[in-house]
C-alpha atoms as a PDB file:
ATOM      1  CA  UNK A   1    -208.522 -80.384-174.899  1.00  0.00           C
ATOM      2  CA  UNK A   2    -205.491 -79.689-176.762  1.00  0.00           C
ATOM      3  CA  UNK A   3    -205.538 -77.856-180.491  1.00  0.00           C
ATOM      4  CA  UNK A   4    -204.019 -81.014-181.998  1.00  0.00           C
ATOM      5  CA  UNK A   5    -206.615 -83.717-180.525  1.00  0.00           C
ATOM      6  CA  UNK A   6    -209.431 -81.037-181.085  1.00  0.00           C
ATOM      7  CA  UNK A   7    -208.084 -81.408-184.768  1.00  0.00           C
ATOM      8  CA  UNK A   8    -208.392 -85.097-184.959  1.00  0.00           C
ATOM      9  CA  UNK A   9    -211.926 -85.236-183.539  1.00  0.00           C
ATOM     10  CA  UNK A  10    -212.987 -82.835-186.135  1.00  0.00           C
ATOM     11  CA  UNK A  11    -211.507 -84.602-188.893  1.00  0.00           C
ATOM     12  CA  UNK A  12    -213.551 -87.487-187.845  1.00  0.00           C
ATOM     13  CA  UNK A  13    -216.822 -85.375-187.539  1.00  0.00           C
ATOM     14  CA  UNK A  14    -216.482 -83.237-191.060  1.00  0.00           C
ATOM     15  CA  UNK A  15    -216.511 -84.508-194.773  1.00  0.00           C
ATOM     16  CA  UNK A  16    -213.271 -83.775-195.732  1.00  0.00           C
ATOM     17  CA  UNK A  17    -214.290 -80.470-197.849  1.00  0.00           C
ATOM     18  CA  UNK A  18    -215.740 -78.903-194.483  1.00  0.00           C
ATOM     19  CA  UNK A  19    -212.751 -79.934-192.362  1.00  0.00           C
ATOM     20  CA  UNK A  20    -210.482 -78.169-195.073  1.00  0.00           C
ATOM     21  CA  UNK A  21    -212.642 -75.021-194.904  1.00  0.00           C
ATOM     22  CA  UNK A  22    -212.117 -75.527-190.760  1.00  0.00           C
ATOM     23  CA  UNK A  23    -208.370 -76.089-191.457  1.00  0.00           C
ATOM     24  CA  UNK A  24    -208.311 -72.932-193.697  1.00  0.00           C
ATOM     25  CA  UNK A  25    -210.858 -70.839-191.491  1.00  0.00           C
ATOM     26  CA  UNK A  26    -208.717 -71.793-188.243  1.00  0.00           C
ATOM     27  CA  UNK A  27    -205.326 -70.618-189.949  1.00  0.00           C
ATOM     28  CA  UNK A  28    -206.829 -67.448-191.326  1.00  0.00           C
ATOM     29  CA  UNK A  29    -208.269 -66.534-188.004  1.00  0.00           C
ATOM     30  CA  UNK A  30    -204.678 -67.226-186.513  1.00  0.00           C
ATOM     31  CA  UNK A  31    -203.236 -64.472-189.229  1.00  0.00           C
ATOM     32  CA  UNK A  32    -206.048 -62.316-188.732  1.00  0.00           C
ATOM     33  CA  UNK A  33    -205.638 -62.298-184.632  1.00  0.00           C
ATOM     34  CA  UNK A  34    -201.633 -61.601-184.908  1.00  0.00           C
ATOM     35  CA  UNK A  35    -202.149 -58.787-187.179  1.00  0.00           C
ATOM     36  CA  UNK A  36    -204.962 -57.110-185.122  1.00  0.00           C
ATOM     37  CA  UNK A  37    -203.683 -58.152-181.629  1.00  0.00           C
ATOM     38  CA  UNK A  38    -206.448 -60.700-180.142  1.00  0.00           C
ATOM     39  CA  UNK A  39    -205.387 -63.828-178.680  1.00  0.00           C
ATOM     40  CA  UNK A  40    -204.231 -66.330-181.371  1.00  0.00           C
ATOM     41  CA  UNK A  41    -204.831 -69.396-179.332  1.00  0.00           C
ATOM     42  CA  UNK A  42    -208.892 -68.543-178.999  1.00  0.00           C
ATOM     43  CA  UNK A  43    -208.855 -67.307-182.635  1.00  0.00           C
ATOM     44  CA  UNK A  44    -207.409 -70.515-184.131  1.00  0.00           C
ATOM     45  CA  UNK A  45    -209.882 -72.897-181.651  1.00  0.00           C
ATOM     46  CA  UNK A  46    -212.910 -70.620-183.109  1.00  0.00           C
ATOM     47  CA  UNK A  47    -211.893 -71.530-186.895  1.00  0.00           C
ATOM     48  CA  UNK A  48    -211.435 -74.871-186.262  1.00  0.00           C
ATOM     49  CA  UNK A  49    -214.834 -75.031-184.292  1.00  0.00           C
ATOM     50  CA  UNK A  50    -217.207 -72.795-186.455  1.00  0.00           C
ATOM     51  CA  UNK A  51    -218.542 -75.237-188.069  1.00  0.00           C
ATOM     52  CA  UNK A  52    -219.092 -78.177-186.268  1.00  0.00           C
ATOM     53  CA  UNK A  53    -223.214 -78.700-186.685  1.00  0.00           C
ATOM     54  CA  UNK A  54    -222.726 -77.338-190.252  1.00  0.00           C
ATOM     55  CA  UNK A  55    -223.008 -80.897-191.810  1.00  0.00           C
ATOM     56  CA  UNK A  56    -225.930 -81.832-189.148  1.00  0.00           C
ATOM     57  CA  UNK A  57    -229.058 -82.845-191.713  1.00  0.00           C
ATOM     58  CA  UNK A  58    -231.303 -79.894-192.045  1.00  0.00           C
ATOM     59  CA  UNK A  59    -234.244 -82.058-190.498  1.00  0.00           C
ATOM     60  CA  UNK A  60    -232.319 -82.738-187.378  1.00  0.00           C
ATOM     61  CA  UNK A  61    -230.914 -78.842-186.705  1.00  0.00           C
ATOM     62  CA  UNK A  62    -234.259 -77.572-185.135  1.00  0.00           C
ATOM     63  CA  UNK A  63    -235.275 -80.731-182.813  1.00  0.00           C
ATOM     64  CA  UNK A  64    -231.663 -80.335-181.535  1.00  0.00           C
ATOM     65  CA  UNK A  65    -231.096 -76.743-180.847  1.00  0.00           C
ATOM     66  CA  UNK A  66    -234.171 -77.141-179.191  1.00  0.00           C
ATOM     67  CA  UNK A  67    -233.004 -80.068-176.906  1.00  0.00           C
ATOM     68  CA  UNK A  68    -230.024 -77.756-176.234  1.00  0.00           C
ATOM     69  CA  UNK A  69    -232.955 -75.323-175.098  1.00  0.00           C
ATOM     70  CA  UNK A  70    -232.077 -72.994-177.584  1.00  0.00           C
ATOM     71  CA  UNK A  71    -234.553 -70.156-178.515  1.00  0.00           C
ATOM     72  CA  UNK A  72    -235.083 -69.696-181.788  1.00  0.00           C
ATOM     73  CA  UNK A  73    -236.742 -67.089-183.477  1.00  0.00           C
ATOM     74  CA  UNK A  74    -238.843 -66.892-186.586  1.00  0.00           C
ATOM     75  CA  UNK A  75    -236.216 -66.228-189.262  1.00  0.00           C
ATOM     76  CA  UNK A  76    -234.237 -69.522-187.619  1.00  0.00           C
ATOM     77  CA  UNK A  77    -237.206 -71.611-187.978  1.00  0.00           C
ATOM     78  CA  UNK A  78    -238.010 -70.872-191.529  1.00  0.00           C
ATOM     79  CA  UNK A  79    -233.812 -70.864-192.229  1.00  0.00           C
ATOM     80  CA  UNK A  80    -232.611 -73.904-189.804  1.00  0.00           C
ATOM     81  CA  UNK A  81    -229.209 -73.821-191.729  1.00  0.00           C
ATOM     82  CA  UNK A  82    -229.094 -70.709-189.104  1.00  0.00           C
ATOM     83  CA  UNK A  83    -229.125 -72.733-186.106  1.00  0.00           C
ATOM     84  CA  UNK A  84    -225.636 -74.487-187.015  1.00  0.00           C
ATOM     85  CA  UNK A  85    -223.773 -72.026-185.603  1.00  0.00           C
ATOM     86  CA  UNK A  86    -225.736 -71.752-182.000  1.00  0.00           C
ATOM     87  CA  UNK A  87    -225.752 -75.581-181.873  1.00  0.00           C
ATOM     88  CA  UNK A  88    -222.171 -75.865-182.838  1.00  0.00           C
ATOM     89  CA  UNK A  89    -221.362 -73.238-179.720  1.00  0.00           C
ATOM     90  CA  UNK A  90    -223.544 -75.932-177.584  1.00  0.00           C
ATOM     91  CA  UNK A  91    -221.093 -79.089-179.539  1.00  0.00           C
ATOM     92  CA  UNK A  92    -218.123 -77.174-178.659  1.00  0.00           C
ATOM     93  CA  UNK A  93    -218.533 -76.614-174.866  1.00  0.00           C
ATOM     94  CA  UNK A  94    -220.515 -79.803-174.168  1.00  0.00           C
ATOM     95  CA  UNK A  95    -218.425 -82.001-176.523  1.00  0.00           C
ATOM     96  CA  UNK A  96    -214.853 -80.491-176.551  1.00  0.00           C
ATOM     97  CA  UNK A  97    -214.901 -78.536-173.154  1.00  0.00           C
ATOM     98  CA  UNK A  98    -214.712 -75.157-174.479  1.00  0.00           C
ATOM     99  CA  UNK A  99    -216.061 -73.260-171.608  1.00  0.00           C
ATOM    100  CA  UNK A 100    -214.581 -69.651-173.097  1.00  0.00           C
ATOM    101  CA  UNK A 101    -217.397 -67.266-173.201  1.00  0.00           C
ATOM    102  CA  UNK A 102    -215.908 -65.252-176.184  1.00  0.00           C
ATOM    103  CA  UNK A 103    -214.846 -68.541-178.030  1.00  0.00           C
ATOM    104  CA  UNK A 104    -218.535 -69.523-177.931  1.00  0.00           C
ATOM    105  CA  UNK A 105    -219.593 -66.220-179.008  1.00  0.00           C
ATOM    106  CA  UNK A 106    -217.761 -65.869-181.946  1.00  0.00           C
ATOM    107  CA  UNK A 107    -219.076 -69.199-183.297  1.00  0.00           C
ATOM    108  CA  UNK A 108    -222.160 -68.386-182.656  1.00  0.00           C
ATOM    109  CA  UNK A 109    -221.841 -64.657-184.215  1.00  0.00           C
ATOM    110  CA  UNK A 110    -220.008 -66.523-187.514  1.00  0.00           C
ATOM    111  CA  UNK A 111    -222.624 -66.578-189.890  1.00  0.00           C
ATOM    112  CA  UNK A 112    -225.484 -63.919-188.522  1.00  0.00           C
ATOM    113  CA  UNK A 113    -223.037 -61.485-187.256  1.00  0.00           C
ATOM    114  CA  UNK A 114    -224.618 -59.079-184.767  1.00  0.00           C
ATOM    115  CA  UNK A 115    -224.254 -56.228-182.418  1.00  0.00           C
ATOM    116  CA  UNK A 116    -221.318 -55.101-179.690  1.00  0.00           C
ATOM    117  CA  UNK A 117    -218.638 -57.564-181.654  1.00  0.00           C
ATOM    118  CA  UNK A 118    -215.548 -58.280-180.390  1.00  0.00           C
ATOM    119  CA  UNK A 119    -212.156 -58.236-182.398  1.00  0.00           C
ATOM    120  CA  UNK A 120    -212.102 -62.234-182.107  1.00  0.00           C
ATOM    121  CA  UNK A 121    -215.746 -62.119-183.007  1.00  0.00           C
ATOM    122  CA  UNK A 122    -214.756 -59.994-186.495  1.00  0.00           C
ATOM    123  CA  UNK A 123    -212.091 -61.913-186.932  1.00  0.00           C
ATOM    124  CA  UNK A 124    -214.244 -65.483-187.231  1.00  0.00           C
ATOM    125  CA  UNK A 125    -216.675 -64.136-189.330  1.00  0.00           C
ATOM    126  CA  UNK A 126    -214.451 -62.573-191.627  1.00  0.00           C
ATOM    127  CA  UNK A 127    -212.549 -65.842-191.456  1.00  0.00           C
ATOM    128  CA  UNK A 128    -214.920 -67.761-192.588  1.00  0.00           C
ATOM    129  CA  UNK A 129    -216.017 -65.599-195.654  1.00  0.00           C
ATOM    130  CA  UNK A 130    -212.090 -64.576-196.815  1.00  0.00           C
ATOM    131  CA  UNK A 131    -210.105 -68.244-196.073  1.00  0.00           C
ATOM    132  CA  UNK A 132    -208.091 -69.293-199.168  1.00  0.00           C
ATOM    133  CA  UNK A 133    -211.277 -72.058-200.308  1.00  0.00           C
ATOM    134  CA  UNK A 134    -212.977 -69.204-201.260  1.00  0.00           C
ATOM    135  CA  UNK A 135    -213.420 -68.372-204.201  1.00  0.00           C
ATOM    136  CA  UNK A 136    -216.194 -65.882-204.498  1.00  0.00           C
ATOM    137  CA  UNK A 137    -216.592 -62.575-206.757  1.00  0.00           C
ATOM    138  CA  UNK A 138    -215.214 -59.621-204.772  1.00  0.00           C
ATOM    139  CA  UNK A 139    -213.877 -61.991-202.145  1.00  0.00           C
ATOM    140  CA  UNK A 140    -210.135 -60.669-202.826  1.00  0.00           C
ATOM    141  CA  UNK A 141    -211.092 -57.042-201.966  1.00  0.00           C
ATOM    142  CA  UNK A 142    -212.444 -58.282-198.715  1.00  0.00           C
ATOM    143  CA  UNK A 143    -209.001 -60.057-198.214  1.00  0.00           C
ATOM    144  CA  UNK A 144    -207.385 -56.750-198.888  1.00  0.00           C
ATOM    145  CA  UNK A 145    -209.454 -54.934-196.527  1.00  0.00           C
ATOM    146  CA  UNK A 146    -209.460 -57.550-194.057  1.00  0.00           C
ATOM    147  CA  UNK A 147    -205.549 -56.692-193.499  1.00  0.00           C
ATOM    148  CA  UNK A 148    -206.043 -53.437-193.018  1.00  0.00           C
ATOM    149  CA  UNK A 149    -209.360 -52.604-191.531  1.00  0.00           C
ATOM    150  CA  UNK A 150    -211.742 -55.198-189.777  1.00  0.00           C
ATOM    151  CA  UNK A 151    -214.986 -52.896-189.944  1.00  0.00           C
ATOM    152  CA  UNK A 152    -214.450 -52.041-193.099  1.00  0.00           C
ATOM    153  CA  UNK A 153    -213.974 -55.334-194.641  1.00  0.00           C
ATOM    154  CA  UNK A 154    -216.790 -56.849-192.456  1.00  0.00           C
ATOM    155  CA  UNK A 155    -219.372 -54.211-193.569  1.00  0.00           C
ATOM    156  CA  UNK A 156    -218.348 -55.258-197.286  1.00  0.00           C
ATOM    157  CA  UNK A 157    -218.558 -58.778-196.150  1.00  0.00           C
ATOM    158  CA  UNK A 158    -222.006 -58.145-194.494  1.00  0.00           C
ATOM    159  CA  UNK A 159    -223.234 -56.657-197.564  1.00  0.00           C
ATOM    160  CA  UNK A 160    -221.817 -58.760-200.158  1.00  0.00           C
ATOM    161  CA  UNK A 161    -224.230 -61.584-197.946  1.00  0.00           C
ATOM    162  CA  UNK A 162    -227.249 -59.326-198.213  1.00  0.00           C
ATOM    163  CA  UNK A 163    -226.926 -58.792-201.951  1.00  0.00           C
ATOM    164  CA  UNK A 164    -226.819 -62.470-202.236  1.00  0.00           C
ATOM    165  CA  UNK A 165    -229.699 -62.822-200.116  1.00  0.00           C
ATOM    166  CA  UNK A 166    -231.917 -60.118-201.646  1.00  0.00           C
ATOM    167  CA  UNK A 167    -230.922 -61.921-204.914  1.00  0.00           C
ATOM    168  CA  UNK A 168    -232.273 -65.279-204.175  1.00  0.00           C
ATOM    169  CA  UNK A 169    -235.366 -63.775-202.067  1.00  0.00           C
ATOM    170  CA  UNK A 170    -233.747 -65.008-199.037  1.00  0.00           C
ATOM    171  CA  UNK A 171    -234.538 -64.241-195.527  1.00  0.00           C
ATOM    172  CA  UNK A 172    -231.992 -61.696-193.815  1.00  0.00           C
ATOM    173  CA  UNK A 173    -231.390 -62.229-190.070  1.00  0.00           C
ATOM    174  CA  UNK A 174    -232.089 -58.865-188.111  1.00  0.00           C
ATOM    175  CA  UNK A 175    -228.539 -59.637-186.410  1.00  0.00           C
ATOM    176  CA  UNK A 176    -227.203 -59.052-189.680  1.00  0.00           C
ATOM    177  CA  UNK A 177    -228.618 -55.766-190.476  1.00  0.00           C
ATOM    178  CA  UNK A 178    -227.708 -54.845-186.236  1.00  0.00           C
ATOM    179  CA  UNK A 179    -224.528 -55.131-187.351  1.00  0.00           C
ATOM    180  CA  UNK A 180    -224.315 -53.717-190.745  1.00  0.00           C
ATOM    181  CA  UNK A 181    -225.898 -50.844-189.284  1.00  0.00           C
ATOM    182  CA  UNK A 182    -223.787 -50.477-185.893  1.00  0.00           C
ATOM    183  CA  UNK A 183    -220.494 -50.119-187.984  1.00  0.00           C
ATOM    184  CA  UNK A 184    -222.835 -47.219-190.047  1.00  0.00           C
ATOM    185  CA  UNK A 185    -223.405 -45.621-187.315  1.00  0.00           C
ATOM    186  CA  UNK A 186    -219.786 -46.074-186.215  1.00  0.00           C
ATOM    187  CA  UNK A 187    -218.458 -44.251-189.048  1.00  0.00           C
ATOM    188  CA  UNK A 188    -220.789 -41.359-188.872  1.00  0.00           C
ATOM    189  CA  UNK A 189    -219.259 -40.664-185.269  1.00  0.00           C
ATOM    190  CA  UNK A 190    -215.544 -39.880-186.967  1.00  0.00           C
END
């Protein structure tokens, strides 16, 4: 399916508020993937994909991830809202065709993060948290570092989303803290 009819069936999907995020998250990616050399084509489908089950009702995100025969652990069961982005990597290939193996990845690493992440996978989920709709304390100095350095401004991403977490009592996915900690380690290796 082409990127402009992939458009048009996700404006028909998404309140218009998500579909702008999409629109924003798709365009960032694009900016993101020129400037760190990753294919721009897979980086703008990703964006515009991400969220696709994000608007599914919260009651309804379980009993279909499962019918996708999705496993889901104990921190997704307790947090469905965590299941959008593995049932929007199941939407995207069985709905829209996308059969890319590191397209699917990266929405399904968007919102836990996690280990062994590829550029494009960086670049979503720092799309996601840094595209212009955002308006977030500190989200400017992750758009700063995002130009320059994609560890760097994902480990501030990743931990700007545990402090909120922590704050609210909130459940942290161990993905999340795999891949805080993998870029740690990174950086004690220079």
């Amino acid at each position: 399916m082409k990127y402009a009819k992939m458009l048009a069936e996700v404006a028909k999907r998404l309140s218009s508020k998500r579909f702008s995020h999409s629109i924003g998250v798709s365009e960032t990616a694009e900016c993101l993937a020129v400037r760190f050399h990753c294919d721009t084509e897979k980086a703008k489908i990703a964006g515009l994909l991400h969220d696709l089950a994000r608007e599914v009702p919260m009651n309804e995100l379980l009993p279909r991830a499962q019918a996708f025969g999705i496993v889901v652990n104990d921190i997704e069961q307790a947090e469905p809202i965590l299941l959008h982005p593995l049932l929007g990597a199941k939407l995207a290939q069985a709905e829209f065709g996308i059969d890319d193996a590191e397209i699917l990845q990266a929405i399904i690493l968007h919102t836990t993060a996690g280990e062994s992440m590829t550029i494009l996978d960086k670049i979503i989920y720092l799309a996601d948290v840094i595209e212009p709709g955002r308006g977030f304390k500190g989200v400017d100095s992750i758009r700063e570092m995002a130009q320059v350095d994609l560890d760097k401004a994902l480990l501030a991403a990743l931990d700007q989303s545990i402090d909120y977490l922590v704050k609210r009592c909130g459940l942290i996915h161990p993905a999340t803290i795999a891949a805080r900690n993998e870029i740690l380690l990174k950086k004690r290796e220079c």
